[in-house]
Protein backbone atom coordinates (compact mmCIF):
# COMPACT_ATOMS: atom_id res chain seq x y z
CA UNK A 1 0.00 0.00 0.00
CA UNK A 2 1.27 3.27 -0.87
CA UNK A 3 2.00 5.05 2.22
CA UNK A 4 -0.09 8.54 1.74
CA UNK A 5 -0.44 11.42 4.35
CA UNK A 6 -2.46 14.48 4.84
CA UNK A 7 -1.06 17.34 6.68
CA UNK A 8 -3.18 20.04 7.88
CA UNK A 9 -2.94 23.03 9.47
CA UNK A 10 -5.47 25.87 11.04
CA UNK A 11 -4.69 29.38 10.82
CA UNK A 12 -6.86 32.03 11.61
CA UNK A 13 -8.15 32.90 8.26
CA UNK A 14 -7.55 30.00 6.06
CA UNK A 15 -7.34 26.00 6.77
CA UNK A 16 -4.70 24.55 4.51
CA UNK A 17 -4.24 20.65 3.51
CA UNK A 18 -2.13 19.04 1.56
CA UNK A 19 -1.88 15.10 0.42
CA UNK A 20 1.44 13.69 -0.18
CA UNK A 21 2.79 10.54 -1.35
CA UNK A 22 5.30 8.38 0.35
CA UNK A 23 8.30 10.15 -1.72
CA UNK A 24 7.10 13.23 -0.41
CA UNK A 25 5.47 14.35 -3.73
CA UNK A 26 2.65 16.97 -3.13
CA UNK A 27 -0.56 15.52 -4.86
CA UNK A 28 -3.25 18.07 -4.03
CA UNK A 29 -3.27 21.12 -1.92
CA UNK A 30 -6.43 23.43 -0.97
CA UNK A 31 -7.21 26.51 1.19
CA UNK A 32 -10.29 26.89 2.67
CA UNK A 33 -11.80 29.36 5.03
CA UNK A 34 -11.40 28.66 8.96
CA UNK A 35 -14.33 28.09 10.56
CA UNK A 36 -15.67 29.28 14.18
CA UNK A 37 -15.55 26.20 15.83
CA UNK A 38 -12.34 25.10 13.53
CA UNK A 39 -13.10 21.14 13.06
CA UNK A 40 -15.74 22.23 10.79
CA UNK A 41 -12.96 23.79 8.49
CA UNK A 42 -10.54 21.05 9.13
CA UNK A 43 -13.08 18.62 7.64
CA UNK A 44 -14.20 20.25 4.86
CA UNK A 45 -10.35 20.75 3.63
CA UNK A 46 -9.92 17.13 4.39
CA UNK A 47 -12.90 16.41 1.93
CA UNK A 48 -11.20 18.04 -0.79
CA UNK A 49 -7.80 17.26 -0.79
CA UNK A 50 -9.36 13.50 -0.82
CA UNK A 51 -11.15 14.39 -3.77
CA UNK A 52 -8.45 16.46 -6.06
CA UNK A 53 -5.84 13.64 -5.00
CA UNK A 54 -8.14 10.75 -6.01
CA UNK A 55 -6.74 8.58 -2.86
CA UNK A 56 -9.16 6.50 -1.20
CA UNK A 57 -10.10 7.10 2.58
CA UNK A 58 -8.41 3.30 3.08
CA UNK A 59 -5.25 3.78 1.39
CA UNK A 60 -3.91 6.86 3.96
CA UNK A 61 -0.99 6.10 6.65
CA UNK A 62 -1.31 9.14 8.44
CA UNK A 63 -2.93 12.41 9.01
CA UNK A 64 -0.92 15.57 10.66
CA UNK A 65 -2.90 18.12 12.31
CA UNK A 66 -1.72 21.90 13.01
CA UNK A 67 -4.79 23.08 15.41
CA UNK A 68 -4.81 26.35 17.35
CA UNK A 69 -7.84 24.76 19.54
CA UNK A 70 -5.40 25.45 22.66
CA UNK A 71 -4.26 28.70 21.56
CA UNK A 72 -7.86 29.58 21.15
CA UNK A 73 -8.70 28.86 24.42
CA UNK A 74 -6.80 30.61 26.40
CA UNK A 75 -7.06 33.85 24.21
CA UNK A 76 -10.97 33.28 24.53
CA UNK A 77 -10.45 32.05 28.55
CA UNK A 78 -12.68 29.52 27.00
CA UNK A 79 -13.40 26.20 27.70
CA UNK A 80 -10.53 25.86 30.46
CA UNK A 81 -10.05 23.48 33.13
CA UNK A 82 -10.76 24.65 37.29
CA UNK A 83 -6.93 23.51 38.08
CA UNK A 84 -5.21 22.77 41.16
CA UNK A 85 -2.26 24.55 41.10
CA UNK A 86 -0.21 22.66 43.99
CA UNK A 87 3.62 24.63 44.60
CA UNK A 88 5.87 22.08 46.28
CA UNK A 89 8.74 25.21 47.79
CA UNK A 90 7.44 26.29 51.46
CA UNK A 91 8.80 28.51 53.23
CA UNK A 92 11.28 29.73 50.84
CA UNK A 93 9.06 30.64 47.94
CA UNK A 94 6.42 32.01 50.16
CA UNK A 95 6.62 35.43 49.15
CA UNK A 96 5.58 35.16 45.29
CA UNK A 97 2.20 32.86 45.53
CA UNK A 98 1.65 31.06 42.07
CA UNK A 99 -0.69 32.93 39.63
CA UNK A 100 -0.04 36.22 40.54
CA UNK A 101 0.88 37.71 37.80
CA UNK A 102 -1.60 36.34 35.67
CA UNK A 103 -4.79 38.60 34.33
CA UNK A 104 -7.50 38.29 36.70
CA UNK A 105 -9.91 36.57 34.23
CA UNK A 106 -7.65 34.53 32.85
CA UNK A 107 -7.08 33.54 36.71
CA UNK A 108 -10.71 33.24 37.42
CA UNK A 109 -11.37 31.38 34.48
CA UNK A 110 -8.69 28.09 35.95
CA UNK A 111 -10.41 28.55 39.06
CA UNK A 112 -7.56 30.43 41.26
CA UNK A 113 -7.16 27.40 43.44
CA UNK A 114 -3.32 27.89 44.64
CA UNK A 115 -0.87 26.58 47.41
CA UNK A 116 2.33 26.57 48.64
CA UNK A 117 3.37 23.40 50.21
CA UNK A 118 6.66 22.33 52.25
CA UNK A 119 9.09 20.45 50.50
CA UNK A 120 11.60 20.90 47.27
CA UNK A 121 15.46 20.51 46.31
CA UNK A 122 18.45 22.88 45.89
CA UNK A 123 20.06 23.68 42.44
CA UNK A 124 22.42 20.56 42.87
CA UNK A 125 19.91 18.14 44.38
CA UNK A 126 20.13 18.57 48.11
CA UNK A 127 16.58 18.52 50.24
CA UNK A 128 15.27 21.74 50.65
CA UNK A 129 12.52 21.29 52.81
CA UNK A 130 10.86 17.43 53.83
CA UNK A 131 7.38 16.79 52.07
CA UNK A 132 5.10 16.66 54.25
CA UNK A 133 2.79 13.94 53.11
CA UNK A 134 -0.23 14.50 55.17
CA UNK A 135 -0.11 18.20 54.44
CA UNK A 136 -0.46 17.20 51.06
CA UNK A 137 -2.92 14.91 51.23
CA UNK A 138 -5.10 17.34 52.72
CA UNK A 139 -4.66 19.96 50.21
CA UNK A 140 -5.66 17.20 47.58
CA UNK A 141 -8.64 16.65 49.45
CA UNK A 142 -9.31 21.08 49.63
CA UNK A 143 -9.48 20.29 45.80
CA UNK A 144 -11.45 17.43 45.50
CA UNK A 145 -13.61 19.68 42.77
CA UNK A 146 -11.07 20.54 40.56
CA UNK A 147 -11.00 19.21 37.00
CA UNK A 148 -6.77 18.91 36.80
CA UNK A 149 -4.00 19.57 38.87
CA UNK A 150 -0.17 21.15 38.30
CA UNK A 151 2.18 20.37 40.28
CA UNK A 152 5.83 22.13 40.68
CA UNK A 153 8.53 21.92 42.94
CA UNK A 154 11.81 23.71 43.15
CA UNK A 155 14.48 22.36 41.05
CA UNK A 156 12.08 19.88 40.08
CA UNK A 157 14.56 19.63 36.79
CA UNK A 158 17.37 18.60 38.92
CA UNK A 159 15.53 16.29 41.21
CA UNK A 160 11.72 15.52 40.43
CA UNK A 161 11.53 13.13 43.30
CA UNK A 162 8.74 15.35 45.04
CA UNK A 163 6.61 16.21 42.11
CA UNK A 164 6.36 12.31 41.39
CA UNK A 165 5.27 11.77 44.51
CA UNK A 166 2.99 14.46 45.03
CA UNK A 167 1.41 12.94 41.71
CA UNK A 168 0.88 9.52 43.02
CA UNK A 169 -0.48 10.90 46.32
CA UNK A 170 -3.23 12.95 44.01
CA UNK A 171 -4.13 9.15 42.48
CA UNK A 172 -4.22 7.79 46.26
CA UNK A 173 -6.64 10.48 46.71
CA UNK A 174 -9.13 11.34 43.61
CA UNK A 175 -8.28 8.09 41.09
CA UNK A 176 -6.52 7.94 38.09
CA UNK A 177 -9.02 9.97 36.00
CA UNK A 178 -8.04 13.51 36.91
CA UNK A 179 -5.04 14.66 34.41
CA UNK A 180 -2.17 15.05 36.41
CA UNK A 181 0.29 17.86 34.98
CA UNK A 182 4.07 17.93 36.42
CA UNK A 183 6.33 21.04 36.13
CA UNK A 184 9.58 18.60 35.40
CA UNK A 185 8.09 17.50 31.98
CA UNK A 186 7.25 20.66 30.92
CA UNK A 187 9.27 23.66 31.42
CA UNK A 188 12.33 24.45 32.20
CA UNK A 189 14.85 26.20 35.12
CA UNK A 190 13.10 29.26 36.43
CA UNK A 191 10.64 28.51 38.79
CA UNK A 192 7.97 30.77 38.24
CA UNK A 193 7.87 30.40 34.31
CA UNK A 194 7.87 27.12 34.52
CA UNK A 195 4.53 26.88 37.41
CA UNK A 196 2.96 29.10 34.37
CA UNK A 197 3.78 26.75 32.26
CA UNK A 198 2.44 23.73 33.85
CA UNK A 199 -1.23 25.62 34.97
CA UNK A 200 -1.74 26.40 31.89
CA UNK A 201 -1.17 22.94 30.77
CA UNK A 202 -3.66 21.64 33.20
CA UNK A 203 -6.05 23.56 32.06
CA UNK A 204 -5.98 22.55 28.66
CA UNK A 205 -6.20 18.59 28.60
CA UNK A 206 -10.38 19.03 28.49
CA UNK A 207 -10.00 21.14 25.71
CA UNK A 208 -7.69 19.14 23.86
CA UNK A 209 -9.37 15.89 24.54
CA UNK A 210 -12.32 17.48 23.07
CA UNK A 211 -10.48 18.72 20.11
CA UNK A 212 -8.84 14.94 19.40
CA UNK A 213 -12.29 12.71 20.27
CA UNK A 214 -14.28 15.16 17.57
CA UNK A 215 -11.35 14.63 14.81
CA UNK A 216 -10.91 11.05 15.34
CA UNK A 217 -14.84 10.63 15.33
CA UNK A 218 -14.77 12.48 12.35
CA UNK A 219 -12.45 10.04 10.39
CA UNK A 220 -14.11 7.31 11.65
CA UNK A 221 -17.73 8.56 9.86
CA UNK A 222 -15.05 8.66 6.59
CA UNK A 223 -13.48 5.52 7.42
CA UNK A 224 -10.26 6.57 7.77
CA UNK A 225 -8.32 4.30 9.77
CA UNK A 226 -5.22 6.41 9.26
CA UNK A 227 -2.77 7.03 12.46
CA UNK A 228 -3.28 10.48 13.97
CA UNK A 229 -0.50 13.05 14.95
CA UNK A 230 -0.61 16.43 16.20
CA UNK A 231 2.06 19.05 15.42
CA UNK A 232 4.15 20.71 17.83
CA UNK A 233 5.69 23.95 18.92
CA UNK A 234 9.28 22.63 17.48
CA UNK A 235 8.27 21.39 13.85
CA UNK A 236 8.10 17.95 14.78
CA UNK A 237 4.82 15.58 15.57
CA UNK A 238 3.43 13.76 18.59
CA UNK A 239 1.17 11.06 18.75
CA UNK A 240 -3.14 11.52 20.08
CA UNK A 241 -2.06 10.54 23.55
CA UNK A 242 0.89 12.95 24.10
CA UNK A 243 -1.04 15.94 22.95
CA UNK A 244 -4.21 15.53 25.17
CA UNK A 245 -1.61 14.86 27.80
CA UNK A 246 0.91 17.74 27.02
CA UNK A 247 -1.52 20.15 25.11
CA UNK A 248 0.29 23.45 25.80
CA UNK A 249 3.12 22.02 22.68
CA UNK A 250 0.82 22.46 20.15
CA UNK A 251 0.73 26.46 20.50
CA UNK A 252 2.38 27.87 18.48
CA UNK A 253 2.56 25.19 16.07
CA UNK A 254 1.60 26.72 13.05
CA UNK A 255 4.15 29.30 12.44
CA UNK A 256 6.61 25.98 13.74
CA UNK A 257 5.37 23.87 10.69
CA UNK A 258 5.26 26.80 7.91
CA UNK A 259 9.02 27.07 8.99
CA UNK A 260 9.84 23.53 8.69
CA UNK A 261 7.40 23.36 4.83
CA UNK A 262 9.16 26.50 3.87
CA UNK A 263 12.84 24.63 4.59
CA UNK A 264 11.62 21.88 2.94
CA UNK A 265 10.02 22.99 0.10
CA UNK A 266 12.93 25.64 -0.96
CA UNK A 267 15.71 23.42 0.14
CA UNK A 268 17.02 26.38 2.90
CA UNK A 269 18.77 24.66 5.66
CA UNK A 270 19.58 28.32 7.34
CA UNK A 271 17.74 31.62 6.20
CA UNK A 272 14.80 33.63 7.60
CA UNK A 273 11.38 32.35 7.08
CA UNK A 274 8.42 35.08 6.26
CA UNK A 275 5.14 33.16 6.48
CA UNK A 276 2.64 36.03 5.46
CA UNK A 277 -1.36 34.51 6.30
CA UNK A 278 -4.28 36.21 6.32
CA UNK A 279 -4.10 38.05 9.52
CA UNK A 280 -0.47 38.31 10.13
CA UNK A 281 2.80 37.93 9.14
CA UNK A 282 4.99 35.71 10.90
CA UNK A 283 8.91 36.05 10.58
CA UNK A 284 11.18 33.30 11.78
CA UNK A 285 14.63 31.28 11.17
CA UNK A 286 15.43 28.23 10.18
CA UNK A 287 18.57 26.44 11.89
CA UNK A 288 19.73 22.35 10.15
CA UNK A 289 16.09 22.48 8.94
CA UNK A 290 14.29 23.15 12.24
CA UNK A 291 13.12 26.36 13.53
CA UNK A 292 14.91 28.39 15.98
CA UNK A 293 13.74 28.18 19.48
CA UNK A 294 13.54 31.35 21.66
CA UNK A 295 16.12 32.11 24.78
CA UNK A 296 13.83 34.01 26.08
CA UNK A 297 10.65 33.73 28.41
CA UNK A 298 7.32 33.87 25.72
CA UNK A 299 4.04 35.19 27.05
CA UNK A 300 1.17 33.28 26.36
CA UNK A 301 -2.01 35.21 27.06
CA UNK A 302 -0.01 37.63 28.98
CA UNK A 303 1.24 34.67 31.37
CA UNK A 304 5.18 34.26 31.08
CA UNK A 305 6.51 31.07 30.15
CA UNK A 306 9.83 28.95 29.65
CA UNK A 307 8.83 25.81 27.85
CA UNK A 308 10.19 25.70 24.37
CA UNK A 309 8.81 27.81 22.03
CA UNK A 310 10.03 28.97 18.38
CA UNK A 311 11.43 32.51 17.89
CA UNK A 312 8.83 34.05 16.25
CA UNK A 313 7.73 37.94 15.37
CA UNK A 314 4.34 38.13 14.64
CA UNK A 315 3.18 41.70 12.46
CA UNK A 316 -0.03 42.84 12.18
CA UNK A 317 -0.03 42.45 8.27
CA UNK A 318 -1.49 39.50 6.01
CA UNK A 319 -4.07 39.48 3.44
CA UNK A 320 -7.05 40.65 5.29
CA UNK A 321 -5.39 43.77 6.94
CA UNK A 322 -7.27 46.87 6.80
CA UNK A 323 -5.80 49.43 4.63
CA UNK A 324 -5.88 52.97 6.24
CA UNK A 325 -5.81 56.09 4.47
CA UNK A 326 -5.98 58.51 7.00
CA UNK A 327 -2.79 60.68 7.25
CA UNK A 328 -0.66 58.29 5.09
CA UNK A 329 -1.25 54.66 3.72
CA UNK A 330 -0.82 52.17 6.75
CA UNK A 331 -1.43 48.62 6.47
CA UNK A 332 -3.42 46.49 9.55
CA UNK A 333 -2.75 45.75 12.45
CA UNK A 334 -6.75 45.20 12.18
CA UNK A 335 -7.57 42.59 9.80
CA UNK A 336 -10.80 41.58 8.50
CA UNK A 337 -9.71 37.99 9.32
CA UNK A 338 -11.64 34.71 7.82
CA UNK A 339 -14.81 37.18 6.92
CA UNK A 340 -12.51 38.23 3.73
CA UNK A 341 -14.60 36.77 1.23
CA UNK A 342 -17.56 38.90 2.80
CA UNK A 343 -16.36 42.52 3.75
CA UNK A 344 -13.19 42.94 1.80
CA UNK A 345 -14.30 44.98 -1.16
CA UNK A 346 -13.42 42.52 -4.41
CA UNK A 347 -15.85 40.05 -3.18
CA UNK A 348 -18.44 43.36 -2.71
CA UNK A 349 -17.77 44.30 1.38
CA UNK A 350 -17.30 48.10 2.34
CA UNK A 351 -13.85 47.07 3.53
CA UNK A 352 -10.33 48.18 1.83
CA UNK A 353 -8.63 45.75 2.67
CA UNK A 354 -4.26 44.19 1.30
CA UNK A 355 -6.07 42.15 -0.98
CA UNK A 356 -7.76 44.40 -2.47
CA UNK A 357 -4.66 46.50 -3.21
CA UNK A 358 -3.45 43.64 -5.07
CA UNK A 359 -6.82 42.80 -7.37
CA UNK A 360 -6.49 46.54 -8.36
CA UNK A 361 -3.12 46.42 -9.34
CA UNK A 362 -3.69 43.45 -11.44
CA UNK A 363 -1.35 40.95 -9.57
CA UNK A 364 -3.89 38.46 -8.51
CA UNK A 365 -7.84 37.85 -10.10
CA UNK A 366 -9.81 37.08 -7.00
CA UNK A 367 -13.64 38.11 -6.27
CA UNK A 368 -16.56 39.28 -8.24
CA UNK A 369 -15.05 43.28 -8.03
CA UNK A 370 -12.20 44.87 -8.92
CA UNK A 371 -11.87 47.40 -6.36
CA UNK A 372 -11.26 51.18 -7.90
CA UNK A 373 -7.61 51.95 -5.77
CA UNK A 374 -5.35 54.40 -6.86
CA UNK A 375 -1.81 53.69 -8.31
CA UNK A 376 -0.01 56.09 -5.80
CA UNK A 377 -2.44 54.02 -2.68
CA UNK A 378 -1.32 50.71 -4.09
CA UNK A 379 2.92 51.60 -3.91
CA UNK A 380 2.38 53.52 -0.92
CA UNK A 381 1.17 50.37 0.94
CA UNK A 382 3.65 47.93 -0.77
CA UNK A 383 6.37 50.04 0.58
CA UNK A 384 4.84 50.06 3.87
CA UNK A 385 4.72 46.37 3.58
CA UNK A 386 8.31 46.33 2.47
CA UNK A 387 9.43 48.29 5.36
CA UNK A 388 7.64 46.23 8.03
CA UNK A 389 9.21 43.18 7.09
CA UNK A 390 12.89 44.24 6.56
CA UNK A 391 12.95 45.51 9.95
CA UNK A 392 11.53 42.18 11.13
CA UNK A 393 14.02 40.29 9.10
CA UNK A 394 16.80 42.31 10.62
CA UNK A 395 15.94 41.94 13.96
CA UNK A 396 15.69 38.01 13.14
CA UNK A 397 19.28 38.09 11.73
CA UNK A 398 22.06 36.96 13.85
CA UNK A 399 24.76 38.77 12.07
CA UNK A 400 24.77 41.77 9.64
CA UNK A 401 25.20 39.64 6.76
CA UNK A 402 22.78 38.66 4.23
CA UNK A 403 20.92 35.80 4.83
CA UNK A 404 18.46 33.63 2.50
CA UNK A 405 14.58 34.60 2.76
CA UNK A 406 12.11 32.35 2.07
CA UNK A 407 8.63 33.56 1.89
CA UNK A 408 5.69 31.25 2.06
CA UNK A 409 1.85 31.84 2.77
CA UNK A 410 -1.47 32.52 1.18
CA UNK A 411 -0.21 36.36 1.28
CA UNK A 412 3.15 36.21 0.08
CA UNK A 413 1.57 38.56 -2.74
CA UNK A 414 2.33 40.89 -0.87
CA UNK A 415 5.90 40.85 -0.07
CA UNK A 416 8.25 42.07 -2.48
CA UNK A 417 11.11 39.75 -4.27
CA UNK A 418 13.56 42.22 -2.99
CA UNK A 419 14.27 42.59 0.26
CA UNK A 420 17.06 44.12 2.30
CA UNK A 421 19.71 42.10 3.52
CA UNK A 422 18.90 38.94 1.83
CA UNK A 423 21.05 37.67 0.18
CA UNK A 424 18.50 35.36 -2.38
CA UNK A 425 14.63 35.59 -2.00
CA UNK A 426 12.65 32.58 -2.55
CA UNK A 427 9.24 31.52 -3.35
CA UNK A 428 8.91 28.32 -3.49
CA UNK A 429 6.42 25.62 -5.47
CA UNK A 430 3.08 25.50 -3.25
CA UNK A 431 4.50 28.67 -1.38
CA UNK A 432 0.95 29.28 -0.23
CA UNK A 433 0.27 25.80 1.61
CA UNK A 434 4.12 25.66 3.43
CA UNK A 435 2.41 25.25 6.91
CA UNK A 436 0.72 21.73 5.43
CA UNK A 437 3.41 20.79 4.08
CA UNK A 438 5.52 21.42 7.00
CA UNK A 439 3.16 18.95 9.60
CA UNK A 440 3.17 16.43 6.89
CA UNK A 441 6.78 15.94 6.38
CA UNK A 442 7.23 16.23 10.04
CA UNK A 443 9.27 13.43 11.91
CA UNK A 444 8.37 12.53 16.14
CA UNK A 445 10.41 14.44 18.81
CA UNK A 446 11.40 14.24 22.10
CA UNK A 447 13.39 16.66 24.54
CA UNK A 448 15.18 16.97 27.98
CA UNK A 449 16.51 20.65 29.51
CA UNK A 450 18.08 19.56 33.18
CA UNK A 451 20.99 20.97 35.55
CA UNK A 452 23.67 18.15 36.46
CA UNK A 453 26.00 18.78 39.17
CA UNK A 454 29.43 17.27 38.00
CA UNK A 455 30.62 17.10 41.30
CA UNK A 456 28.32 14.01 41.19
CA UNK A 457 28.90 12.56 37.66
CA UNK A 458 31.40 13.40 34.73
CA UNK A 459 30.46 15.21 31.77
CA UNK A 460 30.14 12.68 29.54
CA UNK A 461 27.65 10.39 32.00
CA UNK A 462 25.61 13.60 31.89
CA UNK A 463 25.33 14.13 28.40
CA UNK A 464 24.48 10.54 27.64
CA UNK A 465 21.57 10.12 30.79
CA UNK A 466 20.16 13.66 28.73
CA UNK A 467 20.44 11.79 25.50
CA UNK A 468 18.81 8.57 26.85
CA UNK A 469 15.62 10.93 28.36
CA UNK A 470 15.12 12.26 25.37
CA UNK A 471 15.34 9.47 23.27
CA UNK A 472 12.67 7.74 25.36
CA UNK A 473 10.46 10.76 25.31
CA UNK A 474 11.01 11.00 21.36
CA UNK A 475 9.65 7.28 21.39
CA UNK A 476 6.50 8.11 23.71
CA UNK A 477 5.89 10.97 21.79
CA UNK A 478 5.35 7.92 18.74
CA UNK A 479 9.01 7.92 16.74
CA UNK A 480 10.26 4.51 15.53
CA UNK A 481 12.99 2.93 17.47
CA UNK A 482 15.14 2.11 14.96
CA UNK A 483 15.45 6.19 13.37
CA UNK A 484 16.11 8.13 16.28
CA UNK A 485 18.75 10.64 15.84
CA UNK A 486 20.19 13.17 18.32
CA UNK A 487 19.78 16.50 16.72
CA UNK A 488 20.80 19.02 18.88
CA UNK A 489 23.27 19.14 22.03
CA UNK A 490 23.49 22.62 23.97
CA UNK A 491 25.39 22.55 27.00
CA UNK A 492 25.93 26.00 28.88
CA UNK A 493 28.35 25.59 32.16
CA UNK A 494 26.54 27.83 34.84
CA UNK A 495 29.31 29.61 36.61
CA UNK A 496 26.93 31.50 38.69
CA UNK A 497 25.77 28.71 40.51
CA UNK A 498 28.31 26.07 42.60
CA UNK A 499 28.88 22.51 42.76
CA UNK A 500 30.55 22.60 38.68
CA UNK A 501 26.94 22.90 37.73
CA UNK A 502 25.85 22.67 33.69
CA UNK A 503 22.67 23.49 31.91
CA UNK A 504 22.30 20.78 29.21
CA UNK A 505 19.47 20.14 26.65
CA UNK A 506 19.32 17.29 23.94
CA UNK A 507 16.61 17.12 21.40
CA UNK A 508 15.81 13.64 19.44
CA UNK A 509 13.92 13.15 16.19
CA UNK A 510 12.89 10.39 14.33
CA UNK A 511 10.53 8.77 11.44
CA UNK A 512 6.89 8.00 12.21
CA UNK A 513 6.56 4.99 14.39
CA UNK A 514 4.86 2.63 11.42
């Protein structure tokens, strides 16, 4: 049997899909509107890409799904877990209680349940504080109501011995059917960041159970027995049961995959990647064929967080942006969004909008209108567009020199083919479906981030325990054994700390587990 996949991936204005064959050839592609509650749109994409491609519902291996279902929620504090957010660090962390620099609705909305319990480790493993079981046990039983609980104790990437227990006390205590979310899996050193993290975690496994039981219910009415993967924040894939269980990986997974399609699909190893979709453009860089993770802490909706996300700038500027005309041309940030077909003017709205720009000038023949735009309007917002994006690019850049740019994207109309310091601009074959692509072609991933103390092992013992941990968590995230590769070793000594401590993180990626 010919081993066909369909990747797809939800954006705000547009759903993309793509069908590919087992050499990786593209065999049908399609872009079609997103809808409110998003499986709609998936679906209906599905449906066509099955019928341009001519590849029966029995002959697909796999289908790749780039969602922003979690995203969505907590931008829309909607459909959220209550959560138990349980901080294993009294006394010493008394001061800062968990949540508190969270927006109040977004607070409200996981139920503010917070405490601060005794226990935790130092930097290099020594006790902190005892766990105090019974304390614990009664907390649990304070939050007998909750729908999920996070968990985090200090240094709980050096020593996780209190989180895991902690966890098994919650099972004592409510059963195994309450999702259990622990700090050590997900974030990284920084204590606070990493709580944020976890919460927000916890309150998404409803929301992405939800999300996976309506898709695979879906293929099921189609008869699609095909193996289900979700992308994640890092370009790679992980299987149904890793994303209900780890759901905060998937945001930001669509700019992730429309770096990894646009790599793929131009053949850039290394370059900047300008993905321009309907409501904005995002600008990010491809390193060995995966994108660039940030160093920094990323806010997700206005919480600050340290698990691994891609370095991304997101601009107010894709197909649906508004054009303004008052004292000079300007181009979004507001953006008519997936109601483009309706209100941008050449499908008949009242709304100037980039596209229309474009229509007028002639580049592209959408609509039923061509919109009646002035020539010195149309350059005036092109170079506006131009602007915007080389002084994204440049702040992307590493170095001063020029670098390859790639642009990809149902809006890439709008960029220019020259850009400032690039040193080659491409656009690609199936430019406009890159973020498809990019989930489809995906391999499985797994990760570790820890502190070892080599006062207690040598460098090379800690290096190869990282390796092993994320080699096992590439194969529970659903890679095959037998292909997977270390792809990335970072090791930062951390001077500022004693005991001859070192940061190190390993990443591990391999081929679909068949």
């Amino acid at each position: 049997m010919t081993n066909y996949r369909i990747g797809i991936d939800v954006g705000g204005t547009n759903t993309d899909a793509v069908v590919m064959d087992g050499d990786d050839n593209l065999r049908a592609k399609t872009k079609t509107p997103t809808t409110k509650d998003i499986t709609t749109g998936i679906l209906s994409a599905l449906d066509v890409v099955l019928d341009d491609s001519g590849v029966s519902e029995d002959e697909l291996d796999y289908v790749m799904l780039g969602t922003t279902h979690a995203t969505n929620a907590i931008t829309e504090r909607r459909g959220l877990n209550e959560v138990g957010v349980i901080r294993i660090g009294a006394p010493a962390t008394r001061s800062i209680r968990p949540l508190l620099e969270w927006p109040d609705d977004l607070a409200e909305a996981i139920g503010n349940n917070v405490a601060i319990l005794d226990g935790g480790h130092e930097f290099d493993g020594r006790l902190l504080n005892d766990l105090d079981e019974e304390q614990v046990r009664a907390q649990i039983r304070e939050f007998a109501d909750v729908d999920a609980f996070a968990v985090t104790s200090v240094f709980s990437p050096v020593r996780d011995d209190h989180e895991t227990r902690v966890a098994e006390l919650i099972r004592e205590e409510v059963g195994d059917d309450v999702p259990i979310s622990v700090s050590n899996e997900i974030g990284s050193v920084g204590l606070l960041e990493r709580e944020n993290a976890t919460a927000l975690n916890a309150a998404l496994t409803s929301v992405a159970s939800e999300a996976a039981n309506a898709f695979v219910d879906a293929m099921d009415e189609r008869g699609i027995g095909a193996n289900l993967y979700f992308g994640q924040n890092d370009g790679t894939l992980m299987s149904v049961d890793y994303a209900i269980r780890y759901p905060i990986f998937t945001v930001a997974s669509g700019p992730s995959n429309s770096v990894r399609g646009a790599a793929y699909l131009s053949q850039v190893e290394n370059g900047i990647i300008v993905d321009v979709g309907g409501t904005t453009t995002d600008v990010g860089a491809v390193t060995e064929g995966f994108p660039r993770e940030s160093s920094v802490a990323v806010e997700i909706g206005e919480v600050k967080t340290n698990f691994r996300m891609p370095d991304i700038i997101a601009i107010g500027i894709g197909g649906g942006s508004i054009v303004s005309t008052d004292g000079g041309v300007t181009v979004g940030p507001q953006s008519v969004g997936y109601k483009l077909t309706e209100e941008a003017r050449c499908f008949g709205g009242e709304t100037l909008t980039a596209t229309d720009l474009e229509v007028a000038a002639g580049t592209i023949d959408i609509g039923s209108v061509t919109p009646d735009v002035g020539v010195e309007t149309v350059e005036a917002a092109r170079e506006y567009v131009r602007e915007c994006v080389e002084r994204e690019v440049d702040r992307m850049k590493t170095s001063a020199d020029p670098v390859p740019v790639v642009i990809v994207g149902g809006g890439s109309i709008l960029v220019p083919d020259d850009i400032g310091g690039a040193s080659e601009v491409y656009k690609p074959d199936h430019y406009e479906v890159a973020n498809a692509v990019g989930v489809a072609i995906a391999q499985v991933s797994g990760e570790v981030d820890r502190i070892y103390s080599l006062d207690e092992m040598d460098r090379e013992e800690a290096i190869q325990h990282a390796k092993d941990e994320a080699t096992e968590n590439a194969l529970a995230a659903g890679a095959d054994a037998d292909s997977v590769d270390i792809v990335d070793v970072e090791e930062v000594p951390l001077s500022y700390l004693p005991g001859n401590a070192v940061r190190i993180k390993v990443k591990a990626a391999g081929a679909l587990d068949h």
